[in-house]
Protein backbone atom coordinates (compact mmCIF):
# COMPACT_ATOMS: atom_id res chain seq x y z
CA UNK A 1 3.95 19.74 -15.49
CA UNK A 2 4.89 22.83 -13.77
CA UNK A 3 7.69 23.39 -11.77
CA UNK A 4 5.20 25.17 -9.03
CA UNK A 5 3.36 21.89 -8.56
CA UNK A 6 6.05 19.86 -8.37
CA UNK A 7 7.48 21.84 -5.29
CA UNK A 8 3.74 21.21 -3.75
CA UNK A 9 4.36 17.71 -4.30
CA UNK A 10 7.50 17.39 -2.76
CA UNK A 11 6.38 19.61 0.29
CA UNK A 12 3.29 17.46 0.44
CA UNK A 13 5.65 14.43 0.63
CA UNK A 14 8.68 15.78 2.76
CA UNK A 15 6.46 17.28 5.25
CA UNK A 16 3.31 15.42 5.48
CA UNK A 17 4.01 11.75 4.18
CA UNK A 18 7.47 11.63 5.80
CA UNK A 19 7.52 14.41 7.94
CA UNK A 20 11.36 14.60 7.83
CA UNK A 21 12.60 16.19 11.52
CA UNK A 22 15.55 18.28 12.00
CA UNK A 23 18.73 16.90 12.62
CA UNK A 24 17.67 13.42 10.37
CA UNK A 25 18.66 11.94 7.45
CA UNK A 26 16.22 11.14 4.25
CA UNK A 27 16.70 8.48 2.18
CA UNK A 28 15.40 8.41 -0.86
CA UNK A 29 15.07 5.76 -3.82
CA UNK A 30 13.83 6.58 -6.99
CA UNK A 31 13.45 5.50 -10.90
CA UNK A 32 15.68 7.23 -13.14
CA UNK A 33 13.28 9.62 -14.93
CA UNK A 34 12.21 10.85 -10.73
CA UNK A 35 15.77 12.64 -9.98
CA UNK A 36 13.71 16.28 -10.67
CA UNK A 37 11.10 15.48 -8.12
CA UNK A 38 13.98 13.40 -5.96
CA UNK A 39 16.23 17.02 -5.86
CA UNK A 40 13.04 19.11 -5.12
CA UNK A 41 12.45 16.82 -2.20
CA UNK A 42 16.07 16.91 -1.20
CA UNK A 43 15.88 21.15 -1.00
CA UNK A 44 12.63 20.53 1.19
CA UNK A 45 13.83 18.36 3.15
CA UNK A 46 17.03 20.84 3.90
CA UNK A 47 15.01 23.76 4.39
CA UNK A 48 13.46 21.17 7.30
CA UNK A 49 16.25 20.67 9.07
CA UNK A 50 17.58 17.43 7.65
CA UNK A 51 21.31 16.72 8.05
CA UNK A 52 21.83 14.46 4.82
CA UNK A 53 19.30 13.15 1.59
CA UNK A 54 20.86 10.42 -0.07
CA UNK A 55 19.32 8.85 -3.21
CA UNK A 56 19.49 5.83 -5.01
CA UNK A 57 18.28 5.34 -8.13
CA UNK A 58 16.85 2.40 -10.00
CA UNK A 59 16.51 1.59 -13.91
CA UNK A 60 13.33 -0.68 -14.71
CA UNK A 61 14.14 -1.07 -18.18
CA UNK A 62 17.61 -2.47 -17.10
CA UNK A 63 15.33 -4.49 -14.76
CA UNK A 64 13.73 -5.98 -17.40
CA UNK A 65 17.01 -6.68 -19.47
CA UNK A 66 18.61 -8.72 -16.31
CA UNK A 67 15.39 -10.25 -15.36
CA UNK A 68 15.09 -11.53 -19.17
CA UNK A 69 18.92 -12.54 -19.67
CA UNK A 70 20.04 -13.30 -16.47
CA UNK A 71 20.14 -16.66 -14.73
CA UNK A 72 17.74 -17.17 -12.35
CA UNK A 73 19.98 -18.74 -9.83
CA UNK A 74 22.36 -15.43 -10.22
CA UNK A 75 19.52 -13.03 -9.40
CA UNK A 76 18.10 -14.97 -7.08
CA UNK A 77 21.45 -14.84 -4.78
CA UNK A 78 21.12 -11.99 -2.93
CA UNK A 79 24.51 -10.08 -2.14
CA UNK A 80 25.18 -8.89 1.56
CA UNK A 81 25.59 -5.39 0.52
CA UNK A 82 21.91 -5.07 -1.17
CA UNK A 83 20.41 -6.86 2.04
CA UNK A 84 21.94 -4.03 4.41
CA UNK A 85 21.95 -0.77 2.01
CA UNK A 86 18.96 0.12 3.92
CA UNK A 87 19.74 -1.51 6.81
CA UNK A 88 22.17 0.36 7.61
CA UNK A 89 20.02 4.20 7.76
CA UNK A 90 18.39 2.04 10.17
CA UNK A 91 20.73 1.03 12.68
CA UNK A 92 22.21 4.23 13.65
CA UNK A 93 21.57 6.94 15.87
CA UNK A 94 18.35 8.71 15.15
CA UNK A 95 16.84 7.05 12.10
CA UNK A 96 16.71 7.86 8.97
CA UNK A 97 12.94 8.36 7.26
CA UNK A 98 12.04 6.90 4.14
CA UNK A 99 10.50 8.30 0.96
CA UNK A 100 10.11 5.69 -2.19
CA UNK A 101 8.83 7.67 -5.46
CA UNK A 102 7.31 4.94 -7.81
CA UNK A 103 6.88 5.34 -11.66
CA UNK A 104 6.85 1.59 -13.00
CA UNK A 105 5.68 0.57 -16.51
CA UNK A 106 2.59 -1.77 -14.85
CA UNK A 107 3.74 -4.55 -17.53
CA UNK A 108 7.38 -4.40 -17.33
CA UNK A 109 7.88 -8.07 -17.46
CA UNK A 110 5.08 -8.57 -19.50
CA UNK A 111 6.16 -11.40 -22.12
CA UNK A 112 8.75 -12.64 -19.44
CA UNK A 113 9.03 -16.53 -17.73
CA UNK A 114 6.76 -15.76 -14.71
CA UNK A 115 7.97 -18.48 -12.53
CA UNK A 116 11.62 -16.83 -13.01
CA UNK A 117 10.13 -13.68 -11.81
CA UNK A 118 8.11 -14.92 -8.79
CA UNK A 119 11.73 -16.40 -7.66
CA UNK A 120 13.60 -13.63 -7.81
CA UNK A 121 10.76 -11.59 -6.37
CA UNK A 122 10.26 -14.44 -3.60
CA UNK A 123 14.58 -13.81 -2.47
CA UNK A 124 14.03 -10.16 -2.89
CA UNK A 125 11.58 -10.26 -0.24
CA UNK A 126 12.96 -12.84 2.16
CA UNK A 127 16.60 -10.99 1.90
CA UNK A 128 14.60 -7.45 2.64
CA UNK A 129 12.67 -8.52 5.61
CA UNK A 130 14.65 -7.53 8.32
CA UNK A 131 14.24 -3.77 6.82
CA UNK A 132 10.86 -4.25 6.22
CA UNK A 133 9.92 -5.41 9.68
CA UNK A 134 10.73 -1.64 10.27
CA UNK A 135 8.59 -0.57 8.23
CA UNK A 136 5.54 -2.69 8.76
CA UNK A 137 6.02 -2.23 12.78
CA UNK A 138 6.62 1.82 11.93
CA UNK A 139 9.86 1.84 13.69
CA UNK A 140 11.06 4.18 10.89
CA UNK A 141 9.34 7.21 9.37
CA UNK A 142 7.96 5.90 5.31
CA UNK A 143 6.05 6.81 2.29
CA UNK A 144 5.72 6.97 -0.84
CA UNK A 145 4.56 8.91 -3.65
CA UNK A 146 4.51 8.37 -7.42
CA UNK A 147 5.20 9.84 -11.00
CA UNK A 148 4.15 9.19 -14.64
CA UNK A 149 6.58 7.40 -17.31
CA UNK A 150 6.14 7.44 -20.47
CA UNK A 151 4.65 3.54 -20.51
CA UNK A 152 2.85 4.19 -17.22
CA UNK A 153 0.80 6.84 -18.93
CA UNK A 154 0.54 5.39 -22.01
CA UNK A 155 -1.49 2.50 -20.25
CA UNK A 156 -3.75 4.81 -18.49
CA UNK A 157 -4.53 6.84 -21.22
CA UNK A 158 -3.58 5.23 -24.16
CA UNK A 159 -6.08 7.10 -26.68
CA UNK A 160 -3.38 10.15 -26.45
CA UNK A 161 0.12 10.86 -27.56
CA UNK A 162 2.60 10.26 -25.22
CA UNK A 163 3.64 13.62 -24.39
CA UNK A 164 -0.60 14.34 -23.92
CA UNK A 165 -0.33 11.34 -21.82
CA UNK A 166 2.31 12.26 -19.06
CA UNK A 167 1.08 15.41 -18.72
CA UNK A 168 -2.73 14.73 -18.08
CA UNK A 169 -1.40 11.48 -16.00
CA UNK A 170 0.29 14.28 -13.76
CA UNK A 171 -2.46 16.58 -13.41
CA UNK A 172 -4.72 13.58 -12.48
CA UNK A 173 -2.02 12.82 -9.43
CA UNK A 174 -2.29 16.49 -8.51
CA UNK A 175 -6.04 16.14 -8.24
CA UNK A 176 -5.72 13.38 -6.36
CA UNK A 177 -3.19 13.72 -4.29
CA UNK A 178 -4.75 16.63 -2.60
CA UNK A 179 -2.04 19.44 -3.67
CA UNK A 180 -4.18 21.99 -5.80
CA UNK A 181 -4.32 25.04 -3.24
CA UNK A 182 -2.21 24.64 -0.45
CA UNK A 183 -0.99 21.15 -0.10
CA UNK A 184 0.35 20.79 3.48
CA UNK A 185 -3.27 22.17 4.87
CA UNK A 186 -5.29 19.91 2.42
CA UNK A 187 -3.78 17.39 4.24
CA UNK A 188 -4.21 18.42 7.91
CA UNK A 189 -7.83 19.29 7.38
CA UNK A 190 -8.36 15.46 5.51
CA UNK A 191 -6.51 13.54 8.58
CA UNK A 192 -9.37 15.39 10.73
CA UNK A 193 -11.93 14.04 9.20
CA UNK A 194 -10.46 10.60 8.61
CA UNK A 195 -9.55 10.73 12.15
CA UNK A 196 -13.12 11.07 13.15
CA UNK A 197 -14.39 7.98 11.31
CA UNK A 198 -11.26 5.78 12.84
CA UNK A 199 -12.37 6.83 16.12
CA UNK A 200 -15.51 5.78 15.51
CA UNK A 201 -15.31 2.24 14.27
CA UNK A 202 -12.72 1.56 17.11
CA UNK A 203 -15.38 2.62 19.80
CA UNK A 204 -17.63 -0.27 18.55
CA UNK A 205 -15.22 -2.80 19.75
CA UNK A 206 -16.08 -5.41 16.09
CA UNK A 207 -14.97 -8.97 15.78
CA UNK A 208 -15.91 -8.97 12.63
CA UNK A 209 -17.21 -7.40 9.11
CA UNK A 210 -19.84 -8.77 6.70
CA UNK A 211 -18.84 -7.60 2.96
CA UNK A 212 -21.85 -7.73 0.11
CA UNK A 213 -22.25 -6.77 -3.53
CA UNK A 214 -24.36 -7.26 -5.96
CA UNK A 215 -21.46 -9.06 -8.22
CA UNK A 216 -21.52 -11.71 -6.09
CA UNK A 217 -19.40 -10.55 -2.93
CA UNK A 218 -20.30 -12.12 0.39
CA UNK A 219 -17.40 -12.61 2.41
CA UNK A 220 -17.31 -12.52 6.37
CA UNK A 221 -13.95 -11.05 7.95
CA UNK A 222 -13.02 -11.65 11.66
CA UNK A 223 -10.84 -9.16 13.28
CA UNK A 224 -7.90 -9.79 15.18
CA UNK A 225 -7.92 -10.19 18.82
CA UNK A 226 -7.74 -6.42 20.43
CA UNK A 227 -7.11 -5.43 16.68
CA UNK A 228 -6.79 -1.22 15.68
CA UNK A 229 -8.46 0.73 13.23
CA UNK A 230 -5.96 3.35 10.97
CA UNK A 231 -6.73 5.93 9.41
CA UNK A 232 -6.61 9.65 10.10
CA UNK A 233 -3.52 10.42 12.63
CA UNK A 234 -2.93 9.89 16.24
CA UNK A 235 -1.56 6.40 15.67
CA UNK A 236 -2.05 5.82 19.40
CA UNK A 237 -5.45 4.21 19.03
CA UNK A 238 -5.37 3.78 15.66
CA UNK A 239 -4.39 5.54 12.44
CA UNK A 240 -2.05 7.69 10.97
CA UNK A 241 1.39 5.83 12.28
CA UNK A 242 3.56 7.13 14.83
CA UNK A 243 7.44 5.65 15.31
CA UNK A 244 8.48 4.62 18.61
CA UNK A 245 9.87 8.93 19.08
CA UNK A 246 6.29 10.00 18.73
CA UNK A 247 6.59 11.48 15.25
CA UNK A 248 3.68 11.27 12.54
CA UNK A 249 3.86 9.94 9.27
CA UNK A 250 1.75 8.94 6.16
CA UNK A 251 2.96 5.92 4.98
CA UNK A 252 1.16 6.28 1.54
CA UNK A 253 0.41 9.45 -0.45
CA UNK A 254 -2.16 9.51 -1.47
CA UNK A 255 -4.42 7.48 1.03
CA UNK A 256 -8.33 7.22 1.59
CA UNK A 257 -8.18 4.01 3.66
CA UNK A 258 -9.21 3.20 6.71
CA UNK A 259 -7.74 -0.05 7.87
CA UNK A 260 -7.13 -3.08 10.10
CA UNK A 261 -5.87 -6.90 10.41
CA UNK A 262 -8.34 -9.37 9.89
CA UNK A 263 -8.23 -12.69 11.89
CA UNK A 264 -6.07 -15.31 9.95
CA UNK A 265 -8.07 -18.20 10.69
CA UNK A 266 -11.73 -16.43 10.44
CA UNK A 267 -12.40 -15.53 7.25
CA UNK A 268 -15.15 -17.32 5.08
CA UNK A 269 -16.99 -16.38 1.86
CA UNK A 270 -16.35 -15.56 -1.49
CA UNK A 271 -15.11 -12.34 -2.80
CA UNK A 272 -14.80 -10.58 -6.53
CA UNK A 273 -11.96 -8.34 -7.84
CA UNK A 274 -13.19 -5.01 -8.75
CA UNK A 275 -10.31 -3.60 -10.63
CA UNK A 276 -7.19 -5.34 -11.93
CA UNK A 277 -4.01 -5.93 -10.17
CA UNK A 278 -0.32 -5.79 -11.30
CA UNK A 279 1.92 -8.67 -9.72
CA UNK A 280 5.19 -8.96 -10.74
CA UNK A 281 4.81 -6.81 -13.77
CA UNK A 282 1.80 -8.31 -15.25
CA UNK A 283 -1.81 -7.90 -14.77
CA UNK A 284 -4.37 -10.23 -13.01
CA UNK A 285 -8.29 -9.49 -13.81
CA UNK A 286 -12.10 -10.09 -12.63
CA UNK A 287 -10.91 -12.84 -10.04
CA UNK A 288 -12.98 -14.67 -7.66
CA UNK A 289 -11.53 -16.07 -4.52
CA UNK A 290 -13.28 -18.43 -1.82
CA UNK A 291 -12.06 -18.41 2.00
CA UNK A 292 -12.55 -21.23 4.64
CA UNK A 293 -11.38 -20.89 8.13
CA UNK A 294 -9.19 -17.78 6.86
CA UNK A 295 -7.72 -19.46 3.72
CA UNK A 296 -7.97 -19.62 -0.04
CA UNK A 297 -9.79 -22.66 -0.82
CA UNK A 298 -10.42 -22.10 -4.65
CA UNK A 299 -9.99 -19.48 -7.06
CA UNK A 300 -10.20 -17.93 -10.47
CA UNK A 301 -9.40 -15.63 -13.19
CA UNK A 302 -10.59 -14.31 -16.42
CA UNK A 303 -7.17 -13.01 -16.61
CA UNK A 304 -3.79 -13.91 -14.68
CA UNK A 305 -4.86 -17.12 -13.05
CA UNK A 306 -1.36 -18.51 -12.75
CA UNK A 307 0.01 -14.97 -12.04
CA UNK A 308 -3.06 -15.32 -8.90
CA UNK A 309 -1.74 -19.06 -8.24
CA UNK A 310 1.69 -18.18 -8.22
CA UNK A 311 0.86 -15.14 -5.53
CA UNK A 312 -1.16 -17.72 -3.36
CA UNK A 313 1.77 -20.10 -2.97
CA UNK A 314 4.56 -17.28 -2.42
CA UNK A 315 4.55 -18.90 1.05
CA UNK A 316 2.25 -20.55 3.82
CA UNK A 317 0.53 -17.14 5.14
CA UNK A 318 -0.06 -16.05 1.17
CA UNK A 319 -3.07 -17.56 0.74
CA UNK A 320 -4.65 -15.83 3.98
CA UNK A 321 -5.56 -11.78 4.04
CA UNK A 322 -3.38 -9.19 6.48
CA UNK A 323 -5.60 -6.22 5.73
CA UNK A 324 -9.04 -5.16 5.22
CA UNK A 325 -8.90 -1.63 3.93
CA UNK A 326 -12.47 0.47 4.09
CA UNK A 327 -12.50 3.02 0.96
CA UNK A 328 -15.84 4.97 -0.75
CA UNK A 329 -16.70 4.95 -3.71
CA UNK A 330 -16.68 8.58 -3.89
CA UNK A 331 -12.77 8.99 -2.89
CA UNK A 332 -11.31 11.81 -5.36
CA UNK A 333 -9.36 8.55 -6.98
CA UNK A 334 -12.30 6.69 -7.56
CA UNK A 335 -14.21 9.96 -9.00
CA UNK A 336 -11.51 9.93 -12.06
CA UNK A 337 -13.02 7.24 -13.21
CA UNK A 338 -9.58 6.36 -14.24
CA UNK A 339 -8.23 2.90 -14.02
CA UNK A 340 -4.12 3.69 -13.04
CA UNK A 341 -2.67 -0.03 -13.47
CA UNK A 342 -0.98 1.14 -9.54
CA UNK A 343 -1.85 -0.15 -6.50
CA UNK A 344 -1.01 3.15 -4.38
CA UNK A 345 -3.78 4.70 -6.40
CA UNK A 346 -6.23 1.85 -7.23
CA UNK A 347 -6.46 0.70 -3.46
CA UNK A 348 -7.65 3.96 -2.65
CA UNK A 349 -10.44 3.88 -4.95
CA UNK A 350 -12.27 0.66 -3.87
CA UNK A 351 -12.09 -1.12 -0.59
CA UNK A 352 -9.55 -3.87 -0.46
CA UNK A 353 -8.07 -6.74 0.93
CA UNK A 354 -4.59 -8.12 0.93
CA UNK A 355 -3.09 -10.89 0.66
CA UNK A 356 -0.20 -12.13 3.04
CA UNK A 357 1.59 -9.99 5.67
CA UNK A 358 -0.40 -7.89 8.30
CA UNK A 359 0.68 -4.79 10.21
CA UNK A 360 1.42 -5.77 13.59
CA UNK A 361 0.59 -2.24 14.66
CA UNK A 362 -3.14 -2.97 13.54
CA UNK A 363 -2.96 -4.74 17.18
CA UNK A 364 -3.00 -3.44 20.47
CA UNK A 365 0.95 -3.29 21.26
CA UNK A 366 1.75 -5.42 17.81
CA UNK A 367 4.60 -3.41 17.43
CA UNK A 368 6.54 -5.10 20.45
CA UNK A 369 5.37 -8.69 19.37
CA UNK A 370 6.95 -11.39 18.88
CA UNK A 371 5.89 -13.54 15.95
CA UNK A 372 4.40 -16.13 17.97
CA UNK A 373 2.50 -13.45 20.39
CA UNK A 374 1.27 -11.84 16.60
CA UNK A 375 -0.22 -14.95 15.78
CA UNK A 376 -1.84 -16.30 18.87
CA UNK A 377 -3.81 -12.45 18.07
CA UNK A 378 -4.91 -13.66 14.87
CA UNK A 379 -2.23 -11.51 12.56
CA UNK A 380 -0.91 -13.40 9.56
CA UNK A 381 2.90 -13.51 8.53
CA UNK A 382 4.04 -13.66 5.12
CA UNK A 383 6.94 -12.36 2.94
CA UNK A 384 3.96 -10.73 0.58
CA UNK A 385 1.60 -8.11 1.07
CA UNK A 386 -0.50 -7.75 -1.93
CA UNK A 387 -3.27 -5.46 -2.42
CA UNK A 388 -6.25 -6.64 -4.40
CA UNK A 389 -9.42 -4.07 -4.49
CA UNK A 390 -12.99 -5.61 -4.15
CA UNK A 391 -14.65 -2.95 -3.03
CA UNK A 392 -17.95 -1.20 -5.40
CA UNK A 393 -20.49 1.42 -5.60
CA UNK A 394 -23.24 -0.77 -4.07
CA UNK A 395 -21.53 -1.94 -1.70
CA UNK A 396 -22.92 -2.97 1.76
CA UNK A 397 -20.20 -3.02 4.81
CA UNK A 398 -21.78 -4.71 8.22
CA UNK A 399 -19.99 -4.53 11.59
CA UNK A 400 -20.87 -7.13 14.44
CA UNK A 401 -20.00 -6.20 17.67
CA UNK A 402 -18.36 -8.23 20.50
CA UNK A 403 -21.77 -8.28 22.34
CA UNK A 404 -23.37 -9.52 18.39
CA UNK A 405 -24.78 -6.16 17.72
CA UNK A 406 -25.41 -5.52 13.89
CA UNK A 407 -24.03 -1.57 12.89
CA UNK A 408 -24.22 -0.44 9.56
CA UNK A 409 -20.73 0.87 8.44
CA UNK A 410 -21.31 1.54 4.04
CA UNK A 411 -24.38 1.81 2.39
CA UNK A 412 -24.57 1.55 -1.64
CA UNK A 413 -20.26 2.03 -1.45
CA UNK A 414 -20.37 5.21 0.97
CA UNK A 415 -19.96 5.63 4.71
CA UNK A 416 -22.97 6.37 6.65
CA UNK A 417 -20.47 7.81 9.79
C-alpha cells in the first residue's frame, strides 16, 4: 500500500465523509492494526482546522478471547463509563464529528455460543442508543471507512498469500472508494450525479415500490408517510445528511445508495438474499424471507438460519425493514466481482433492505420526532439495523405513485433515470 494513497484516503474521509470544520474536535475509533491510517487522518484533520483528534482503539482478537471466556452476565453489564465515552463529544459545545475505520475478521466469533453473542450484542446496543440516536437523526457529523486485516483479506481472496492478499484487498478499496486521481473531486462530481437521481424519485411523490427477480423476488414496499429519498447531498430534501449547523457529511465511504424508510406495517412479498451477510461474526447465506402487513412471517436459510432467527427476535421492530436502499448492478463495487464478507461494501453492490431501525431523517422533519410521531409516519424502531442485500442484475424496480401511476425506476439491475 503506498503511503501516497493512504493520505488520499484519509483526505477522502476527513474532508468528504466527515467533513471535519475548524474549531471541532474528531473522534476517532479504530482496530489496532488502523493507527497508520488513524494518524494520517489526525494530520488532515489539523491541517482543517480541528482543535483536538482523539482515538480509541479496539482489539478484535481480544474480543474474541473475552467473548469466548467471559461470563455472559459480566459482558452483558454495561459500565457507565463505556455508555457515555461517546456521549460525552456529544454533549458539549460544538460537537464533535465522528469517523469509525472498520477492519474486522468477518468470522471472528465463528465457532463461538451464538446466543452468548446475540446477548452481549443485544446490551451493547440498548446501552449505546442514546449516542446512536445522534447518529441516526444526523445531529452529529459520521462515517466510516475501512481497511484490510490479515483474516479480512484472507477471506476475500483466499487463493493468495497473505501478504498478496492485503495488498490487492487495498487496491480493490482504492478502486472503489473513488480515490485514484484526485479523491476529494471524485467525490464532488459523484454527489452531482447522485443528487440528480434523488431529486428525481422524490418529485414522483411514491407510496410504494414493487421489487422483482428472476430468483424468485417479488416483494411490495410501502413508503412512509411524507417519507425522503437520500442520496447525493443537499440533505434538505433528501440525501447526503446535513446536522442541525448546516454542515454536509457522508455517513458511509464508500456509498452508491440511494435510500428511504419503508412503511412498517406495508410490506408484503417474498424476498431472496443475493450475497451473504455477517451478523455477529458469522455468516448467514441464500435466505428467503416472507413479509405480511410489514413483518417477517417465515423464513429460511441454506446457511445461518438460527444466526437469521436470532436477528429477527433481537426485539419487536427486528423482524420489520427500516430501509430500502436502491443500488445498480453496475456500481464500481459490484463490477469487482468480489464478494468482501462487509456490509459497507456489499450493500453498495446490490440493492438492499434492512432489518430493524429506520432513519428518522428519511421523513419529512423525522429528525425532531418523537418516537410516537415516527411511528404514526410508518418508521420502524429497533435497537438493530441490519443490512441484508437482495438486489441483482435482472432486476426490475417499479414505483407507484400517490395518484397509482406505474414509473419504471431499474430495468435488468440498472437505473433508467
Amino acid at each position: 500500500m503506498e503511503k501516497a494513497m493512504l493520505r488520499k484516503y484519509a483526505e477522502m474521509a476527513v474532508r468528504i465523509g466527515i467533513n471535519v470544520q475548524p474549531g471541532q474536535t474528531l473522534v476517532i475509533r479504530s482496530p489496532l492494526n488502523g493507527a497508520e491510517l488513524a494518524r494520517e487522518c489526525a494530520d488532515v484533520a489539523y491541517d482543517a482546522g480541528a482543535k483536538e483528534v482523539v482515538v480509541f482503539y479496539h482489539d478484535e482478537k481480544l474480543n474474541r478471547i473475552r467473548m469466548e471466556k467471559g461470563s455472559k452476565e459480566e459482558m452483558c453489564n454495561i459500565k457507565e463509563w463505556q455508555k457515555i465515552q461517546m456521549l460525552n463529544y456529544v454533549n458539549t459545545e460544538g460537537s464533535a464529528a465522528f469517523l469509525h475505520i472498520l477492519s474486522e475478521d468477518p468470522e471472528i466469533y465463528k465457532g463461538l455460543d451464538t446466543e452468548k453473542i446475540d446477548a452481549i450484542g443485544k446490551a451493547n446496543s440498548a446501552a449505546t442508543k442514546e449516542f446512536r440516536d445522534y447518529t441516526m437523526n444526523s445531529r452529529v457529523q459520521w462515517s466510516i471507512v475501512a481497511i484490510p486485516s490479515e483474516a479480512w483479506a484472507k477471506k476475500v481472496f483466499p487463493e493468495l498469500p497473505v501478504e498478496a492478499a492485503v495488498e490487492k484487498l487495498w487496491d480493490t478499496i482504492f478502486k472503489v472508494s473513488r480515490v485514484e486521481g484526485d479523491a476529494v473531486a471524485n467525490w464532488k462530481e459523484y454527489t452531482d450525479k447522485q443528487m440528480a437521481r434523488r431529486n428525481r424519485l422524490n418529485s414522483l411523490n411514491l407510496r410504494e415500490v414493487h421489487l422483482t427477480s428472476k430468483n424468485g423476488t417479488d416483494l411490495h414496499v410501502g413508503l412512509a408517510e411524507d417519507c425522503i429519498w437520500g442520496g447525493g447531498k443537499d440533505y434538505t430534501t433528501g440525501g447526503k445528511p446535513f446536522t442541525k449547523e448546516g454542515i454536509e457529511f457522508i455517513a458511509n465511504m464508500p456509498t452508491e445508495e440511494i435510500f428511504t424508510a419503508p412503511h412498517k406495517d406495508n410490506v408484503n412479498g417474498v424476498v431472496y438474499g443475493t450475497k451473504p451477510y455477517v451478523f455477529n461474526g458469522n455468516l448467514i447465506e441464500d435466505f428467503v424471507v416472507t413479509f405480511k402487513d410489514g413483518k417477517v412471517v417465515e423464513y429460511d436459510a441454506r446457511v445461518g438460519k438460527d444466526l437469521l432467527k436470532q436477528l429477527l427476535e433481537s426485539d419487536e421492530g427486528a423482524v420489520s425493514i427500516g430501509e430500502i436502499a436502491l443500488v445498480p448492478a453496475s456500481s464500481p463495487i459490484n463490477r469487482q466481482n468480489v464478494l468482501f464478507y462487509n456490509t459497507l461494501f456489499d450493500e453498495n453492490a446490490a440493492c438492499h433492505i434492512a432489518f430493524g431501525a429506520a432513519y428518522p431523517d428519511c421523513v419529512k422533519g423525522g429528525s425532531e420526532m418523537d418516537e410516537d410521531q415516527l411511528k404514526a409516519k410508518g418508521i420502524n424502531i429497533s435497537v438493530i439495523h441490519e443490512d441484508v442485500m437482495v438486489g441483482s442484475e435482472d432486476m426490475d424496480i417499479v414505483g407507484i405513485t400517490a395518484d397509482g401511476e406505474k414509473v419504471q425506476i431499474f430495468s435488468d439491475g440498472e437505473w433508467v433515470f
